[in-house]
PDB file of N, CA and C in Angstrom:
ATOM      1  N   UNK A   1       0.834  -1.194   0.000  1.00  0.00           N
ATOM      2  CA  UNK A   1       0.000   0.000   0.000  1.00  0.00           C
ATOM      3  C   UNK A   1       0.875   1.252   0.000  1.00  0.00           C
ATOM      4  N   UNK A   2       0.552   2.144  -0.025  1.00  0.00           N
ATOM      5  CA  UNK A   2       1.078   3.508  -0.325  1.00  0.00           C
ATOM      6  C   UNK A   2       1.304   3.903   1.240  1.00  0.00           C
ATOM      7  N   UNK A   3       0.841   3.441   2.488  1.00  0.00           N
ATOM      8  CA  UNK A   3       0.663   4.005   3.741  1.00  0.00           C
ATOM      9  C   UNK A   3       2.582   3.057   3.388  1.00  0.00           C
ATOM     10  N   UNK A   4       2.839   2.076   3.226  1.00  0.00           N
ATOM     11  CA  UNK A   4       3.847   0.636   3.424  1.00  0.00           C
ATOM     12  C   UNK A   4       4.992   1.546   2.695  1.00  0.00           C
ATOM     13  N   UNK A   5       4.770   2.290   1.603  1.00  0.00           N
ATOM     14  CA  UNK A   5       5.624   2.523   0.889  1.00  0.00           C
ATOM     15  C   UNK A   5       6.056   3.883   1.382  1.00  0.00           C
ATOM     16  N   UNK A   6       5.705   4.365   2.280  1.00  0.00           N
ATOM     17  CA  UNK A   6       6.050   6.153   2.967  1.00  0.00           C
ATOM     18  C   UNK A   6       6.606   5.442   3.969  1.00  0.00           C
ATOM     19  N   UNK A   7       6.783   4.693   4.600  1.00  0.00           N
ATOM     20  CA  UNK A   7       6.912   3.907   5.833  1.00  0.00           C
ATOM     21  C   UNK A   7       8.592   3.122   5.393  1.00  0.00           C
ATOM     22  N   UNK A   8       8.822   3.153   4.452  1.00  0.00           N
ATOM     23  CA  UNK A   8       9.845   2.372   3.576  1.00  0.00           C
ATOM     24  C   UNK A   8      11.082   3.803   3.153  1.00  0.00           C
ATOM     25  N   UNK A   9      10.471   4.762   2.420  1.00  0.00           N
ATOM     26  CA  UNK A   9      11.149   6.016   1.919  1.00  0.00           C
ATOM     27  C   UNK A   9      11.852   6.571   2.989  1.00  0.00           C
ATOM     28  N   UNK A  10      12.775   6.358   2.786  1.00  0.00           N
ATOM     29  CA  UNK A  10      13.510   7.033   3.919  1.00  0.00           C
ATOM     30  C   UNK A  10      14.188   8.403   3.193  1.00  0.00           C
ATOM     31  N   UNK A  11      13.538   9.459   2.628  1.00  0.00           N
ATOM     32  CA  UNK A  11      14.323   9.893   1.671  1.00  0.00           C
ATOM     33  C   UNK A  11      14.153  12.007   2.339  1.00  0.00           C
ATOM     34  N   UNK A  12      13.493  11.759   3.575  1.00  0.00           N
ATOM     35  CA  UNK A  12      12.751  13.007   4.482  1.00  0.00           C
ATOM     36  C   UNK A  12      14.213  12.311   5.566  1.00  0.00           C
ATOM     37  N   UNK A  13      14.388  11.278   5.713  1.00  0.00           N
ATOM     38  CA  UNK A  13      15.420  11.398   6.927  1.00  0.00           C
ATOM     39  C   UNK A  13      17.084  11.581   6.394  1.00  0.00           C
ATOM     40  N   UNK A  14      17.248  11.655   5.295  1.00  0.00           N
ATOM     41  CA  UNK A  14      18.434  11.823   4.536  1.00  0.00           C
ATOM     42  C   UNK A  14      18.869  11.034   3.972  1.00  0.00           C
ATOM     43  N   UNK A  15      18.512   9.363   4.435  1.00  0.00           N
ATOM     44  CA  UNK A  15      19.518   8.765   4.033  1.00  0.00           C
ATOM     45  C   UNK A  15      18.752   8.063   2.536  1.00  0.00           C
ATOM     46  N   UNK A  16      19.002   8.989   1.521  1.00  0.00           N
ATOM     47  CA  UNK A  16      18.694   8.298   0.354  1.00  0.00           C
ATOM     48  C   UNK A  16      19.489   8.770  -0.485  1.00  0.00           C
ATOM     49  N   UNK A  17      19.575   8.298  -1.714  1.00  0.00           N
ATOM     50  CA  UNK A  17      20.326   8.096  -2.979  1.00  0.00           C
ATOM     51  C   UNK A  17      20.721   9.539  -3.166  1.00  0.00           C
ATOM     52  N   UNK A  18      22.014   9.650  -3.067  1.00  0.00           N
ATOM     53  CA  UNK A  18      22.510  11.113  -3.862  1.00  0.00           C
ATOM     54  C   UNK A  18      22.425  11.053  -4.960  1.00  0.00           C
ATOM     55  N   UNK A  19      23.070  10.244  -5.792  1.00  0.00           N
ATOM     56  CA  UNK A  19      23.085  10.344  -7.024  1.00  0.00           C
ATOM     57  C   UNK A  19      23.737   9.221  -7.736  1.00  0.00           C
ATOM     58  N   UNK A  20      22.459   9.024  -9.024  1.00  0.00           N
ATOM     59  CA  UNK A  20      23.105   7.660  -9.684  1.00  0.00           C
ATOM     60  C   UNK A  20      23.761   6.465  -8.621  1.00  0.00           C
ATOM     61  N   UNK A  21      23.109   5.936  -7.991  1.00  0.00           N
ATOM     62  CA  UNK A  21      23.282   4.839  -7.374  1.00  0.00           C
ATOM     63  C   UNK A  21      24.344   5.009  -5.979  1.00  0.00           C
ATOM     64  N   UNK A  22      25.010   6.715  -5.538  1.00  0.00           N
ATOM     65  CA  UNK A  22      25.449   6.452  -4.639  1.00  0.00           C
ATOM     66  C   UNK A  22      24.665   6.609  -3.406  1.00  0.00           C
ATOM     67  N   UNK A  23      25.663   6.692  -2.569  1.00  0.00           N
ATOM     68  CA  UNK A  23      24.823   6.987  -0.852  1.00  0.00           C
ATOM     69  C   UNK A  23      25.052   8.163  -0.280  1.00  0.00           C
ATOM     70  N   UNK A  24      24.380   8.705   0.599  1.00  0.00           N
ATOM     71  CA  UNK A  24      24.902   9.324   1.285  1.00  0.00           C
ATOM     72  C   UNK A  24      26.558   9.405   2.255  1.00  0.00           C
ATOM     73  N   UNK A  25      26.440   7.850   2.623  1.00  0.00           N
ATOM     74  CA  UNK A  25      27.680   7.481   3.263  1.00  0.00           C
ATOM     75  C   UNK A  25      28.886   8.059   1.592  1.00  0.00           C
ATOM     76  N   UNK A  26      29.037   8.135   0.718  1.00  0.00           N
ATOM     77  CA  UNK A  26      29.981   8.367  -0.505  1.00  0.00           C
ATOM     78  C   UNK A  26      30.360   9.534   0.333  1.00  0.00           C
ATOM     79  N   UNK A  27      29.950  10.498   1.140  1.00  0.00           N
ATOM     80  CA  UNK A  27      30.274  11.696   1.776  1.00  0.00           C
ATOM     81  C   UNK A  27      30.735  11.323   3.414  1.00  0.00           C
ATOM     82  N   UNK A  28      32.272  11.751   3.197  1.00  0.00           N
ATOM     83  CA  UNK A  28      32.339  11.610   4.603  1.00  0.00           C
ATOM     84  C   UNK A  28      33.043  12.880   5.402  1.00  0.00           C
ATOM     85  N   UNK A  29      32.137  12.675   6.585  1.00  0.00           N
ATOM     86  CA  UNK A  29      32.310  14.367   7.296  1.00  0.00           C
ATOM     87  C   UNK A  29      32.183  13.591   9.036  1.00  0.00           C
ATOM     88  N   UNK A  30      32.497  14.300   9.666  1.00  0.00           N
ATOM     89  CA  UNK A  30      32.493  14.265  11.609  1.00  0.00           C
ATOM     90  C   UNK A  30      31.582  15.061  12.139  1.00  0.00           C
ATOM     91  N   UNK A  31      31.828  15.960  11.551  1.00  0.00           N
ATOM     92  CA  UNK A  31      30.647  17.308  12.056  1.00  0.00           C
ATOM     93  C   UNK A  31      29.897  18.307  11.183  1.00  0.00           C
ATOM     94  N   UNK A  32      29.112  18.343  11.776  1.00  0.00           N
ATOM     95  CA  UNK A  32      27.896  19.623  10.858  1.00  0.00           C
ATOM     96  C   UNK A  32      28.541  20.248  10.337  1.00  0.00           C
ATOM     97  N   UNK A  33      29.402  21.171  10.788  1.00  0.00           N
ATOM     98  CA  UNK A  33      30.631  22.076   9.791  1.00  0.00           C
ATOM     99  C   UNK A  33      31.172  21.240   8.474  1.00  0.00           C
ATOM    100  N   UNK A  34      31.357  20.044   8.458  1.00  0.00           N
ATOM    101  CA  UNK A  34      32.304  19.434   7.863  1.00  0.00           C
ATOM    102  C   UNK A  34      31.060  19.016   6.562  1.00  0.00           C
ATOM    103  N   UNK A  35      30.185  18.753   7.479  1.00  0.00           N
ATOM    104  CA  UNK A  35      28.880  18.251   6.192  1.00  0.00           C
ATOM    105  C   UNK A  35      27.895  19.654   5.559  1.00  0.00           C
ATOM    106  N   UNK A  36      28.183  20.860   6.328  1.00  0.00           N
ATOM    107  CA  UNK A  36      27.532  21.734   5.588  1.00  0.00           C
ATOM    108  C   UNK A  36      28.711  22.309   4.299  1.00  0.00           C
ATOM    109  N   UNK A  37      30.357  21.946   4.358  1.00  0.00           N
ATOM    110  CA  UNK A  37      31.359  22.373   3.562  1.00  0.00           C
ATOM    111  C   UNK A  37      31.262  21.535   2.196  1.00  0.00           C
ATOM    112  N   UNK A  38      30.931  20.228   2.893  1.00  0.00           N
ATOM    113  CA  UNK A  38      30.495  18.938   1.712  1.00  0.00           C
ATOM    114  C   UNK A  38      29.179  19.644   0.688  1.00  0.00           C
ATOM    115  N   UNK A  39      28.405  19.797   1.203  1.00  0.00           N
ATOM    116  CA  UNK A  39      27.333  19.786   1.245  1.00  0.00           C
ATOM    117  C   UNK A  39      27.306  21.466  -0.449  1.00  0.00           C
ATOM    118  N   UNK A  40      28.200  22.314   0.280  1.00  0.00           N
ATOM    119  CA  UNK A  40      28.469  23.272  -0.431  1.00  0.00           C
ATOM    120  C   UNK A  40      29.254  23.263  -1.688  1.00  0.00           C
ATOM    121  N   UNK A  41      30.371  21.955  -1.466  1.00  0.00           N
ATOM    122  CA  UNK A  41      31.174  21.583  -2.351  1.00  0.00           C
ATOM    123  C   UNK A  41      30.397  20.862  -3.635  1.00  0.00           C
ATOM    124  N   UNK A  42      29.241  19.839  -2.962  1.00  0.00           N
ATOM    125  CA  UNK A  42      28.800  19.461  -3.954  1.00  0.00           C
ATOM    126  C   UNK A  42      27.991  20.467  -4.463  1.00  0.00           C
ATOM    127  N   UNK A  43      27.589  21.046  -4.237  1.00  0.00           N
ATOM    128  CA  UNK A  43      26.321  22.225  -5.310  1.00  0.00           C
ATOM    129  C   UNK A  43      27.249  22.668  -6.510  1.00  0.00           C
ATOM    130  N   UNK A  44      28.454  23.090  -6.136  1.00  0.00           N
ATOM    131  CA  UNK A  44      29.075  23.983  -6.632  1.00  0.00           C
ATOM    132  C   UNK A  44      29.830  23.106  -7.886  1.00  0.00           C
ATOM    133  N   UNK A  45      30.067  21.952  -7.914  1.00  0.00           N
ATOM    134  CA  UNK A  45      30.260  21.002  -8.690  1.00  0.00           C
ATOM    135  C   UNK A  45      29.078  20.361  -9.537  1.00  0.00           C
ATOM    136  N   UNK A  46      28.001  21.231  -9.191  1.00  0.00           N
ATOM    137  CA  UNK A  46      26.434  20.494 -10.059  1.00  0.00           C
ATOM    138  C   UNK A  46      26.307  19.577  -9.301  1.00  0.00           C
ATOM    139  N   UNK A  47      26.548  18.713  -8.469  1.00  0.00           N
ATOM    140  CA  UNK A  47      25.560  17.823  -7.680  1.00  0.00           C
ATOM    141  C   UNK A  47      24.463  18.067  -6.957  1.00  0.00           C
ATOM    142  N   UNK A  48      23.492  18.116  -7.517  1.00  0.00           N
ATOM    143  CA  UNK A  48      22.595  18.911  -6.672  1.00  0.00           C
ATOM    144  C   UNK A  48      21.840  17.963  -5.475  1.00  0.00           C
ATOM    145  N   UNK A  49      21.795  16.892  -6.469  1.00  0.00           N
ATOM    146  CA  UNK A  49      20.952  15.527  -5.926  1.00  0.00           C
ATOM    147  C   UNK A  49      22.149  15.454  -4.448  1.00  0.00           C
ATOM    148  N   UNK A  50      22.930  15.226  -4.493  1.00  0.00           N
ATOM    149  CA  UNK A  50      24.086  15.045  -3.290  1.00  0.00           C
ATOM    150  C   UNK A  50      23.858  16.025  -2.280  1.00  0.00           C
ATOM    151  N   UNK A  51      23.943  17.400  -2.851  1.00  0.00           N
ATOM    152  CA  UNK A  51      23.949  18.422  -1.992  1.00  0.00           C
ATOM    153  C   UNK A  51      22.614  18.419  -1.161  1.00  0.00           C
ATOM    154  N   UNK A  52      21.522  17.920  -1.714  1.00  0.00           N
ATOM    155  CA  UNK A  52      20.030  17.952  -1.531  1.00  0.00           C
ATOM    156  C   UNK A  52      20.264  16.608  -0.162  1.00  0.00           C
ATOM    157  N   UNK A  53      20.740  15.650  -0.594  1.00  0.00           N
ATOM    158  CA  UNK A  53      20.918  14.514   0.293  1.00  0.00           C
ATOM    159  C   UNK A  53      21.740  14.707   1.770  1.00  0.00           C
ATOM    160  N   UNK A  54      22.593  15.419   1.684  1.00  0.00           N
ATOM    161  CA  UNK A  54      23.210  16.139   2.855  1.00  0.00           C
ATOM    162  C   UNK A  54      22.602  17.319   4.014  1.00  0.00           C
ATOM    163  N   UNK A  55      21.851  17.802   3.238  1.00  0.00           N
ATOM    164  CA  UNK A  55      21.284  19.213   3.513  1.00  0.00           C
ATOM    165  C   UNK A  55      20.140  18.448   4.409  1.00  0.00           C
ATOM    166  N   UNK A  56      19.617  17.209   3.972  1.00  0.00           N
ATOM    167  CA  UNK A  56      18.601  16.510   4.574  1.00  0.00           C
ATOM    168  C   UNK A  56      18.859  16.055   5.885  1.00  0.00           C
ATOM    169  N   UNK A  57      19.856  15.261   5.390  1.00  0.00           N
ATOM    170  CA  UNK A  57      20.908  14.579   6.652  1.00  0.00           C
ATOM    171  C   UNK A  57      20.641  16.031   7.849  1.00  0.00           C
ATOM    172  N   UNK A  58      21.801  16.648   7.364  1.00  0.00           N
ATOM    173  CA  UNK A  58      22.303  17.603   8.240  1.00  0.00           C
ATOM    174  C   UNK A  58      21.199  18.049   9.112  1.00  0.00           C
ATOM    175  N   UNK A  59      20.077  18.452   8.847  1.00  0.00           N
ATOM    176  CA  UNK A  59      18.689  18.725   8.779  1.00  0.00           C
ATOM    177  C   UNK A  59      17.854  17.858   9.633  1.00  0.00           C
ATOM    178  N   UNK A  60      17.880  16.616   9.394  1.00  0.00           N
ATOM    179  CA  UNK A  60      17.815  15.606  10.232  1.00  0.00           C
ATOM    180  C   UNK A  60      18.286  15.579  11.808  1.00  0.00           C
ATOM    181  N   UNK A  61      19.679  15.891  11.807  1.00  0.00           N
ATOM    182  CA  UNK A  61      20.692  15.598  13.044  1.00  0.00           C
ATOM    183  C   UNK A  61      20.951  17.044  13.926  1.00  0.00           C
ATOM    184  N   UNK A  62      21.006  18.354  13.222  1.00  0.00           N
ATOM    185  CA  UNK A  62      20.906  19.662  14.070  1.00  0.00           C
ATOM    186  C   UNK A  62      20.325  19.948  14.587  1.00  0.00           C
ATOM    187  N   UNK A  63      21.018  19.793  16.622  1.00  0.00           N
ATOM    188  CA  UNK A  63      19.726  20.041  17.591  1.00  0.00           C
ATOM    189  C   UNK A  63      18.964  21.416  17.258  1.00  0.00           C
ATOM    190  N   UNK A  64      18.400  21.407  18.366  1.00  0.00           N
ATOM    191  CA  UNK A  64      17.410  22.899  17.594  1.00  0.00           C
ATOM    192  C   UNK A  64      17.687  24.165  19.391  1.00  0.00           C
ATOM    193  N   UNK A  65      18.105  25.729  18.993  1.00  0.00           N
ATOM    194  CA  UNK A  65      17.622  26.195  17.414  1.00  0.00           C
ATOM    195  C   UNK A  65      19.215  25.901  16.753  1.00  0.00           C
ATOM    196  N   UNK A  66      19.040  25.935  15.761  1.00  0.00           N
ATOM    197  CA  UNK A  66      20.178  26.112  14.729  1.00  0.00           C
ATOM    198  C   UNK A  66      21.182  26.561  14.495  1.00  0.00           C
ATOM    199  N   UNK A  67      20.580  27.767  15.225  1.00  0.00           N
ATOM    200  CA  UNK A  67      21.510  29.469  14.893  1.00  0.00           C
ATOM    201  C   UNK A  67      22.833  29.047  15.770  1.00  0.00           C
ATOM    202  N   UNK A  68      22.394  28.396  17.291  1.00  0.00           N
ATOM    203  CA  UNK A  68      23.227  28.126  18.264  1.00  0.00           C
ATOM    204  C   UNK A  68      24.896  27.253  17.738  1.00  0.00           C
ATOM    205  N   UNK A  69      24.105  26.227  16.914  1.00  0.00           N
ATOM    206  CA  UNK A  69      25.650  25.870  15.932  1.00  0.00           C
ATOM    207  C   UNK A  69      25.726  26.189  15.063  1.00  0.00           C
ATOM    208  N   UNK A  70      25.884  27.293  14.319  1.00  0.00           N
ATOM    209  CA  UNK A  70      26.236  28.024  13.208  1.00  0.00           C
ATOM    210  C   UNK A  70      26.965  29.280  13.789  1.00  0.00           C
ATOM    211  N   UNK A  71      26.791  29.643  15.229  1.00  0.00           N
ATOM    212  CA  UNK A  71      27.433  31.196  15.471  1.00  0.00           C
ATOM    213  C   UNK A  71      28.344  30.981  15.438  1.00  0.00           C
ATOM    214  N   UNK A  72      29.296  31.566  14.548  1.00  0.00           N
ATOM    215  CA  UNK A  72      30.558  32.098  14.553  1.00  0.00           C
ATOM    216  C   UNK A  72      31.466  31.017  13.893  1.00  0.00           C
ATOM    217  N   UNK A  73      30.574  30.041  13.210  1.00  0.00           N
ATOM    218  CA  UNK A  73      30.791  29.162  12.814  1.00  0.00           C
ATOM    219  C   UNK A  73      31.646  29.274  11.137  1.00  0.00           C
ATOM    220  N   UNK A  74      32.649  28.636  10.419  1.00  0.00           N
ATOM    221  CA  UNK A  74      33.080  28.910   8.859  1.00  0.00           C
ATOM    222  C   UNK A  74      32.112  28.568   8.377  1.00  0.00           C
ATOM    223  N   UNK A  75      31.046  27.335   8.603  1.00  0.00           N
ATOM    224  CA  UNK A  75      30.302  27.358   7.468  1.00  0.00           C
ATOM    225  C   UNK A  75      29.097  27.993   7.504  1.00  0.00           C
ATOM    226  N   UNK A  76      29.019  28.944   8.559  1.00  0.00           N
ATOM    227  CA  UNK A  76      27.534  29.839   8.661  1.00  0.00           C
ATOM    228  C   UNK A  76      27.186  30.374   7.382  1.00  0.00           C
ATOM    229  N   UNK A  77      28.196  31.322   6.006  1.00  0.00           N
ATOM    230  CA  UNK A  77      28.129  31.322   4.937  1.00  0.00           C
ATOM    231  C   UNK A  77      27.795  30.420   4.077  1.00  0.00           C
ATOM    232  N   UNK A  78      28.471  29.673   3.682  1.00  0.00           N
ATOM    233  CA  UNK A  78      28.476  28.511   2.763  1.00  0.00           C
ATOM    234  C   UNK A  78      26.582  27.190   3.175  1.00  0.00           C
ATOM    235  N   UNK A  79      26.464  27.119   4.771  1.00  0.00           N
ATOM    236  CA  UNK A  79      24.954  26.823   4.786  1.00  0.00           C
ATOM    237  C   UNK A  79      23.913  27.716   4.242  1.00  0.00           C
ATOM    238  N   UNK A  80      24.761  29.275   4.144  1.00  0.00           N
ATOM    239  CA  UNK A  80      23.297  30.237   4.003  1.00  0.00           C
ATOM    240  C   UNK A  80      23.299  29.662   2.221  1.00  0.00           C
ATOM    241  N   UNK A  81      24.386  29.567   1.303  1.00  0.00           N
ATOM    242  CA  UNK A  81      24.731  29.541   0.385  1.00  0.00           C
ATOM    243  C   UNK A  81      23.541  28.266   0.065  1.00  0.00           C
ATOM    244  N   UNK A  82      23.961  26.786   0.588  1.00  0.00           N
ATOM    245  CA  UNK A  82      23.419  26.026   0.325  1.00  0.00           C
ATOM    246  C   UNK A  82      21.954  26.258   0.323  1.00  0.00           C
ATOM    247  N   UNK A  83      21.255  26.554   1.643  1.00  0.00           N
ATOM    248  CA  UNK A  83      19.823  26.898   1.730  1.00  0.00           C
ATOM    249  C   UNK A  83      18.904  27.625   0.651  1.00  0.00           C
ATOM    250  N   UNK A  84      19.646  28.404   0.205  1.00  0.00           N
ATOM    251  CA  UNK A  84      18.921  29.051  -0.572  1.00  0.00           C
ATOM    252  C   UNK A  84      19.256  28.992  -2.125  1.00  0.00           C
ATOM    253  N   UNK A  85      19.952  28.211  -2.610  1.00  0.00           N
ATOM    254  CA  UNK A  85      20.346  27.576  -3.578  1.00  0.00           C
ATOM    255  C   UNK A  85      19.224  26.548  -3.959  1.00  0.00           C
ATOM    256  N   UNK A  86      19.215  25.425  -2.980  1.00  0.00           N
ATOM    257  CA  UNK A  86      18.093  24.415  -2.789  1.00  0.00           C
ATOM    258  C   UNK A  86      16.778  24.890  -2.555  1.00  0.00           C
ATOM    259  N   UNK A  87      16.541  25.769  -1.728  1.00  0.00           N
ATOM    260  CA  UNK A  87      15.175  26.439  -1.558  1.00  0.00           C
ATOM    261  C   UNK A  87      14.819  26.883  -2.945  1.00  0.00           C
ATOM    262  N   UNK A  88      15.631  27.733  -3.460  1.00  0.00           N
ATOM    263  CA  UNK A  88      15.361  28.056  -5.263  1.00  0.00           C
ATOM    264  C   UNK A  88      15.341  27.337  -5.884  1.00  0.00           C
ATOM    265  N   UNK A  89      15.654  25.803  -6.300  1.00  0.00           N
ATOM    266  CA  UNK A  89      15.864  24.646  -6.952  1.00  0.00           C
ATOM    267  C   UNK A  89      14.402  24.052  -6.315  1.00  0.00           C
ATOM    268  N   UNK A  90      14.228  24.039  -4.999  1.00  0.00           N
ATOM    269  CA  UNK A  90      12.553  23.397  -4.679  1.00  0.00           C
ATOM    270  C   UNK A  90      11.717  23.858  -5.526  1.00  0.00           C
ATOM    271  N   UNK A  91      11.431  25.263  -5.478  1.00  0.00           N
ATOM    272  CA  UNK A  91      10.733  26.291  -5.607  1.00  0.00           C
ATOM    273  C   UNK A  91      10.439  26.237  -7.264  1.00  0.00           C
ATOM    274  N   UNK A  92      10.989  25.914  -8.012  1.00  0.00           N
ATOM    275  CA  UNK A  92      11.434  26.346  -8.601  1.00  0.00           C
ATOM    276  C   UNK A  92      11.249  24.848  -9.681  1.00  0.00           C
ATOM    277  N   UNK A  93      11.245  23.878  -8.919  1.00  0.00           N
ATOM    278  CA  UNK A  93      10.600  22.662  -9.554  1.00  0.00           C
ATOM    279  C   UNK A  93       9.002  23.059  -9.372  1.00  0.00           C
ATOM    280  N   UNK A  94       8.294  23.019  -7.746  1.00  0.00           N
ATOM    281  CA  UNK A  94       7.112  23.267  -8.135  1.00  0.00           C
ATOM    282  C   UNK A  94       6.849  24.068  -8.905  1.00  0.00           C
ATOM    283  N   UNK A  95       7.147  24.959  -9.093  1.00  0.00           N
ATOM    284  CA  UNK A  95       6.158  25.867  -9.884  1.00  0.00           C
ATOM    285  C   UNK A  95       6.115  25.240 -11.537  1.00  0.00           C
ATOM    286  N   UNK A  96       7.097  24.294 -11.904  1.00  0.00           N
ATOM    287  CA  UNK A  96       7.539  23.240 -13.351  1.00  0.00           C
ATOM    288  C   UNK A  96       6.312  22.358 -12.819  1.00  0.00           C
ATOM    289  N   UNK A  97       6.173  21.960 -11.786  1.00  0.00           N
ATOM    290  CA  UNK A  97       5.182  20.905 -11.365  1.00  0.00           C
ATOM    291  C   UNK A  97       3.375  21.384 -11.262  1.00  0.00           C
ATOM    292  N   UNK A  98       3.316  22.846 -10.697  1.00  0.00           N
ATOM    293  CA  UNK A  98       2.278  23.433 -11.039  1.00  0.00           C
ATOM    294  C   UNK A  98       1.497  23.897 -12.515  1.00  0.00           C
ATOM    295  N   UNK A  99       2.611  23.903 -13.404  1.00  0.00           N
ATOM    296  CA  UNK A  99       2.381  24.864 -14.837  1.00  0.00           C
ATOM    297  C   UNK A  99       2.288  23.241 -15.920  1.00  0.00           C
ATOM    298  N   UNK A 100       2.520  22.284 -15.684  1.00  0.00           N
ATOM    299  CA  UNK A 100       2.142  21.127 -16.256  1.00  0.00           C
ATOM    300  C   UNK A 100       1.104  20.598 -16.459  1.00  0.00           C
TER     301      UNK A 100
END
């Protein structure tokens, strides 16, 4: 059933397919800093699917609020970079998904 198959997708908790058959694990990082630098590296190389897969992760695992590990942090830039890169790439499909 479709309830079996959301229950299966693990693709809201991060750990799904970056790209063409890899994993998330293909990325290896220790800390949020290290996976928001990944995370930046891949966009910037066209991986978007990767960068999208990390951003999830990361997303997943950052206690809350946020801001608290990002102050003063190197990759406080490079996450704002990612966020809104991907937020425009969401955005940006629906509306391809709305006009169809």
């Amino acid at each position: 059933s479709e309830v079996e198959a959301l229950h299966r997708d693990d693709f809201l908790l991060g750990k799904s397919f970056a790209r063409d058959g890899a994993r998330l694990s293909d990325f290896h990082w220790t800390t949020i800093e290290e996976a928001i630098l990944l995370a930046d590296t891949a966009l910037r190389d066209g991986d978007c699917a990767g960068a999208e897969a990390l951003w999830r992760h990361i997303a997943s695992v950052v206690p809350s609020p946020p801001e608290a590990v990002m102050a003063g942090a190197r990759a406080a830039g490079p996450a704002q970079r990612v966020a809104i890169a991907l937020c425009g790439r969401a955005l940006d499909e629906l509306e391809a998904a709305i006009d169809c």
